[in-house]
Protein backbone atom coordinates (compact mmCIF):
# COMPACT_ATOMS: atom_id res chain seq x y z
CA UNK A 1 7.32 24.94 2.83
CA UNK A 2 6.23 23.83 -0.91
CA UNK A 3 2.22 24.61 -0.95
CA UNK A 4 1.84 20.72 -2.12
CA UNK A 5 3.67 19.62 0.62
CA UNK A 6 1.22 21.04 3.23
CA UNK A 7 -0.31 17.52 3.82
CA UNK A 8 2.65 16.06 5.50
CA UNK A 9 2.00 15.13 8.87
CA UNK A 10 5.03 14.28 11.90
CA UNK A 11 5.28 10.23 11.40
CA UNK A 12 3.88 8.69 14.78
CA UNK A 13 5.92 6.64 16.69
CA UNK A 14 6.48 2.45 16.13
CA UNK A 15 8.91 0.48 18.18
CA UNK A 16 8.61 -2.31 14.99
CA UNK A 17 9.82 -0.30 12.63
CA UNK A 18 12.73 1.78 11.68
CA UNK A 19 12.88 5.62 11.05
CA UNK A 20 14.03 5.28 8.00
CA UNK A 21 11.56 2.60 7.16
CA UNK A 22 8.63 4.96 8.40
CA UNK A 23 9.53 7.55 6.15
CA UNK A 24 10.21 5.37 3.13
CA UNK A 25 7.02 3.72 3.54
CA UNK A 26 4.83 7.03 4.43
CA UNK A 27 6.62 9.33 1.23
CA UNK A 28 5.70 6.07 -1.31
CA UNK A 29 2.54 5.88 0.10
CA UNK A 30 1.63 9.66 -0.79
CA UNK A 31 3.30 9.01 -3.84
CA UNK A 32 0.95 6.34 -4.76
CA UNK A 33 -2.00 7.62 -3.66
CA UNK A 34 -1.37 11.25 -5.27
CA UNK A 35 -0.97 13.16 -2.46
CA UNK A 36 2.21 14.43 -3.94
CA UNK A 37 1.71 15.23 -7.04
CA UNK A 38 3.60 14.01 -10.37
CA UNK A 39 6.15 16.38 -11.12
CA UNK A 40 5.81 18.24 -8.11
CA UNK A 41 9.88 19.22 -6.77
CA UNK A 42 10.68 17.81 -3.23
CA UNK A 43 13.28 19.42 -0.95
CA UNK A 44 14.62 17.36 1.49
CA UNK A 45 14.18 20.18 4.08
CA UNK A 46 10.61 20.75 3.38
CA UNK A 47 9.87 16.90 4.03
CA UNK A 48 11.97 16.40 6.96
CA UNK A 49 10.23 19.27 8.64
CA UNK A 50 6.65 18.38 7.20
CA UNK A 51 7.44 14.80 8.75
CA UNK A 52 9.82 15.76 12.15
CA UNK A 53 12.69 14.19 11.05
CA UNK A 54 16.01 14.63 10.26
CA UNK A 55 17.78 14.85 6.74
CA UNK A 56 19.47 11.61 6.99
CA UNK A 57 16.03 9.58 6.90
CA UNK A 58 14.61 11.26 3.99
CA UNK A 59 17.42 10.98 1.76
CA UNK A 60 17.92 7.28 2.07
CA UNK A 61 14.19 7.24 1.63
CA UNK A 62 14.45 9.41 -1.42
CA UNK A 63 17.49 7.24 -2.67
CA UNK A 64 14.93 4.02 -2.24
CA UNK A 65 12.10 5.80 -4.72
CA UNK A 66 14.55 6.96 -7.17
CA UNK A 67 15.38 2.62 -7.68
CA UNK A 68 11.95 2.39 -7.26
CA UNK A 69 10.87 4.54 -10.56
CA UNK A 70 8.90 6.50 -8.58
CA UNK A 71 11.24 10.11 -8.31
CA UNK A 72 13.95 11.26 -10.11
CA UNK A 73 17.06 13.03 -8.54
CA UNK A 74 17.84 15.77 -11.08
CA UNK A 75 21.92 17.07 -10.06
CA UNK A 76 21.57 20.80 -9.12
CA UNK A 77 17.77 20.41 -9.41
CA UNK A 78 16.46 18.42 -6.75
CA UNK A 79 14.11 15.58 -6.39
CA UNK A 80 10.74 15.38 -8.78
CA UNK A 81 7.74 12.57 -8.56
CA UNK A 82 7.36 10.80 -11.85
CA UNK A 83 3.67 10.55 -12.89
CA UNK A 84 2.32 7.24 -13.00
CA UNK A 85 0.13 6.38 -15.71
CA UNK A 86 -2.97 4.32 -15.65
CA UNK A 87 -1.45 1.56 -16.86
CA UNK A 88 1.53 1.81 -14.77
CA UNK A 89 -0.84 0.82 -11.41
CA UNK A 90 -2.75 -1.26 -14.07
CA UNK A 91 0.28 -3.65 -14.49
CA UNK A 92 1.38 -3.48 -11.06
CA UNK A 93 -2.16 -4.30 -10.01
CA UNK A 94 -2.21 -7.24 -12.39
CA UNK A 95 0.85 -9.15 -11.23
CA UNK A 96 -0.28 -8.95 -7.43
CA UNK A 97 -3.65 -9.86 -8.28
CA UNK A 98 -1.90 -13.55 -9.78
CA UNK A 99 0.74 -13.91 -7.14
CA UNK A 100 -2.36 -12.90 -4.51
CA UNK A 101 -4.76 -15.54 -5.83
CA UNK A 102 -2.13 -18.62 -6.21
CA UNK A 103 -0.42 -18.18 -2.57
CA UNK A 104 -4.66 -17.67 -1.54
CA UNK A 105 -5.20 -21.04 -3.35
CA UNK A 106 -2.14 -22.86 -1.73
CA UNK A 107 -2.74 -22.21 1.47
CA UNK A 108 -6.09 -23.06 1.38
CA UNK A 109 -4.54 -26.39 1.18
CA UNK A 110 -1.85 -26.41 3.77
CA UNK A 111 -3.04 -24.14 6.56
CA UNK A 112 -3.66 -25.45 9.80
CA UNK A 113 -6.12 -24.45 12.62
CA UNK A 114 -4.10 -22.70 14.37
CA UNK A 115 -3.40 -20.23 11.68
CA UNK A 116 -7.12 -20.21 10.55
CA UNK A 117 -8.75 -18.90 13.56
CA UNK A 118 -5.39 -16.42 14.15
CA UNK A 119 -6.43 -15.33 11.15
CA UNK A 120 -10.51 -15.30 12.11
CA UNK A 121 -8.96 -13.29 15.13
CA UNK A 122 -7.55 -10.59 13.35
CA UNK A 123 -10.52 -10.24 11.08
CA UNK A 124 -13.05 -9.77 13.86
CA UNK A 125 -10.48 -6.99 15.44
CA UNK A 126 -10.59 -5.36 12.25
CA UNK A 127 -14.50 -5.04 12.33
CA UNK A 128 -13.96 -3.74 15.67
CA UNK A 129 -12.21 -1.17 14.21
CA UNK A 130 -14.05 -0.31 11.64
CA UNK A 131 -16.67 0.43 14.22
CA UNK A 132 -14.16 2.85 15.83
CA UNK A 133 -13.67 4.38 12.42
CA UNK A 134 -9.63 3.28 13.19
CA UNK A 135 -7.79 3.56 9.84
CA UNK A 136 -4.47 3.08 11.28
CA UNK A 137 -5.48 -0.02 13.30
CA UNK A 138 -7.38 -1.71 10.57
CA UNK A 139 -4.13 -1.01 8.43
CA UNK A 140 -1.98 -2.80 10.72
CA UNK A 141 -4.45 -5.84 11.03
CA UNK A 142 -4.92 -6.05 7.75
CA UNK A 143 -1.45 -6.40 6.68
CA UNK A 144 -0.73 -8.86 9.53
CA UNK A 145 -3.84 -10.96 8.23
CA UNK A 146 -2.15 -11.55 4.66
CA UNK A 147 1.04 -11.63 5.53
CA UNK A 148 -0.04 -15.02 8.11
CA UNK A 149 -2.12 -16.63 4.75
CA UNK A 150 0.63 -15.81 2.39
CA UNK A 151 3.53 -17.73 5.04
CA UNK A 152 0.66 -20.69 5.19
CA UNK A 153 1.39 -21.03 1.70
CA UNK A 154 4.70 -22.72 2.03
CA UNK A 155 5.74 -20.60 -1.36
CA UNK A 156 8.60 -18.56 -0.36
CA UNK A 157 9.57 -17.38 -3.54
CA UNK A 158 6.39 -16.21 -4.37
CA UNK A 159 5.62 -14.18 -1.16
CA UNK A 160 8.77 -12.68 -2.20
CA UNK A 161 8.01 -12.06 -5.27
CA UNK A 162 4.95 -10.31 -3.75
CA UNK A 163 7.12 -8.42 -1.27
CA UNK A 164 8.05 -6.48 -4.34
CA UNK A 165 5.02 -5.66 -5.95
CA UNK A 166 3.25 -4.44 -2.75
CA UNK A 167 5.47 -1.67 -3.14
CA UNK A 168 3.28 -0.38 -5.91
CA UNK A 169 0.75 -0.72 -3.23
CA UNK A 170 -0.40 2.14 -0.45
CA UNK A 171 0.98 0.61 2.91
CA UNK A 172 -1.88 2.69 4.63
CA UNK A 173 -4.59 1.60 2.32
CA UNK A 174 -7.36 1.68 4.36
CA UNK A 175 -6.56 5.34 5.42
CA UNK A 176 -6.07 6.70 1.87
CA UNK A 177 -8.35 5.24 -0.10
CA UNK A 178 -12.14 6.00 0.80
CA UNK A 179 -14.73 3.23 0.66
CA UNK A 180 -11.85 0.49 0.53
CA UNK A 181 -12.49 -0.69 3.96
CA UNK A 182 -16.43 -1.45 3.97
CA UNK A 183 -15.57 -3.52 0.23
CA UNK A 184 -12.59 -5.41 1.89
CA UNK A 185 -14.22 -6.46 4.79
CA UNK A 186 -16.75 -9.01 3.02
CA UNK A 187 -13.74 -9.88 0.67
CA UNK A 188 -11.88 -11.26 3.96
CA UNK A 189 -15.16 -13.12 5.48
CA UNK A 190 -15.03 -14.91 2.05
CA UNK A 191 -11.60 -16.30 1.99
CA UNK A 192 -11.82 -17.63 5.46
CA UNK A 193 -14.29 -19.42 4.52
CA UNK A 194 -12.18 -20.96 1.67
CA UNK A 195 -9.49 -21.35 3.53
CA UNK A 196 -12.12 -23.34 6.15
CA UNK A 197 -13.04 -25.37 3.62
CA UNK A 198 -10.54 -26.16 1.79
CA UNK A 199 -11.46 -24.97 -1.54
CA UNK A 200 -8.39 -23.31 -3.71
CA UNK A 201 -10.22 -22.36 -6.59
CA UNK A 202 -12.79 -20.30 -4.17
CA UNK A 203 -9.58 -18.97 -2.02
CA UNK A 204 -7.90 -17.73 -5.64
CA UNK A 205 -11.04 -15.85 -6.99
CA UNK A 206 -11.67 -13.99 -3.93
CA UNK A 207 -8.12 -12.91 -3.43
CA UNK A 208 -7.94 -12.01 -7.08
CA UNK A 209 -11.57 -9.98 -6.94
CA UNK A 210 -9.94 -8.30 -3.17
CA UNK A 211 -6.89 -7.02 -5.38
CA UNK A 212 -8.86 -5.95 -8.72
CA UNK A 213 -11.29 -3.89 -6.57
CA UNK A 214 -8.87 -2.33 -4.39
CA UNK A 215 -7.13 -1.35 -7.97
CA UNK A 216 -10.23 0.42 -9.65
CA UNK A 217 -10.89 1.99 -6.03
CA UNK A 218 -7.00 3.72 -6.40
CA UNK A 219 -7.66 4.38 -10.11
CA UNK A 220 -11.07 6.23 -9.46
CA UNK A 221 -9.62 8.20 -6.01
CA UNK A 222 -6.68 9.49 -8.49
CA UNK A 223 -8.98 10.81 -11.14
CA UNK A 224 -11.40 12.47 -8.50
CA UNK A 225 -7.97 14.07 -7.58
CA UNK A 226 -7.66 15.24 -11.01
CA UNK A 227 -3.90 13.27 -10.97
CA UNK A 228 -4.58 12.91 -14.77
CA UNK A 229 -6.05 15.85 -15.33
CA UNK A 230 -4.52 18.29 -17.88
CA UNK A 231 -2.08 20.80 -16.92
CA UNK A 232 -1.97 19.67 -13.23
CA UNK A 233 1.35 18.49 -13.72
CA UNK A 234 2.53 21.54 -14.60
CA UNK A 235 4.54 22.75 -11.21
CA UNK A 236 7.20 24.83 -11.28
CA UNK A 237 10.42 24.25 -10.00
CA UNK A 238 11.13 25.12 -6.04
């Protein structure tokens, strides 16, 4: 197997998900977070083994990036991560942080009590977890959590519109990006109470301040990596 591939890991199982969407998901998030390097060559064999799959998984997945900007399929080459710049997550980061902060603000005027304390729910089982040092679990909650404040928001275009941005967006946050959890928890105790109260202009600043930090967080994990570093990109060809 390619030496930079040696951090792939068998996906675990999930009834909720597809195969195909597990692998998608798990080869953007190394993508994102650096773990594959830019310019580093992929073979489809090397990541199907890496992640105990078959072929047919990983090329549909690899199809999905290519759209995405995030590889390029080179004929009689192969498959090759594009480097991101800084201003590439910059700009990605930017857009979420708006769509983030306005579907924060609108629910914080339409969601009902119900939905509040589900929400209260899920962030006291995510400081449970944190406890338990439980990336995957506070992943999961966490994604749950917005996902039920952005639906309160009545704004199905924008969630949408968000839907497509959180692609530029580690799915397994929590577990790739050091630190991220301990800063997001206070983040979340703050928009509850926003959302408790009512206030939208209090519900967009801390959803826009939860998105900005989580950006600088990914900026300064990828240049501890040395992602930008000089002549890192400089892999040779499988």
């Amino acid at each position: 197997m390619n030496g930079m591939l040696r951090g792939l890991e068998p996906l675990p199982p999930d009834e909720a998900s597809s195969l195909s969407v597990r692998t998608l998901t798990h080869l953007r998030d190394l993508i994102i977070a650096g773990r594959l390097a830019p310019l580093t060559w992929l073979r489809m064999a090397d990541l199907a083994g890496g992640l105990g799959t078959s072929i047919t998984p990983v090329r549909s997945a690899l199809l999905a990036l290519e759209r995405e900007g995030l590889v390029e399929i080179a004929k009689a080459r192969g498959v090759r991560v594009i480097p991101m710049t800084r201003a590439d997550i910059r700009d990605a980061y930017l857009v979420h942080e708006f769509l983030c902060g306005e579907l924060a603000a609108r629910a914080a005027l339409t969601i009902d009590q119900p939905s509040l304390q589900a929400c209260q729910q899920l962030q006291r089982r995510m400081e449970r977890a944190l406890t338990q040092r439980s990336g995957e679990t506070i992943d999961a909650l966490n994604w749950e959590f917005h996902r039920l404040i952005n639906r309160c928001a009545h704004s199905p275009r924008l969630s949408r519109m968000l839907r497509q941005v959180t692609r530029s967006v580690p799915h397994a946050f929590h577990r790739l990006v050091p630190g991220w959890s301990k800063k997001a928890m206070p983040h979340h105790r703050a928009l509850l109470a926003a959302l408790a109260s009512g206030s939208t202009e209090a519900a967009r600043t801390t959803a826009k301040l939860h998105v900005r930090v989580g950006c600088e967080l990914l900026l300064a994990r990828l240049e501890r990596s040395g992602y930008w570093k000089k002549g890192t990109h400089s892999l040779p060809m499988p």
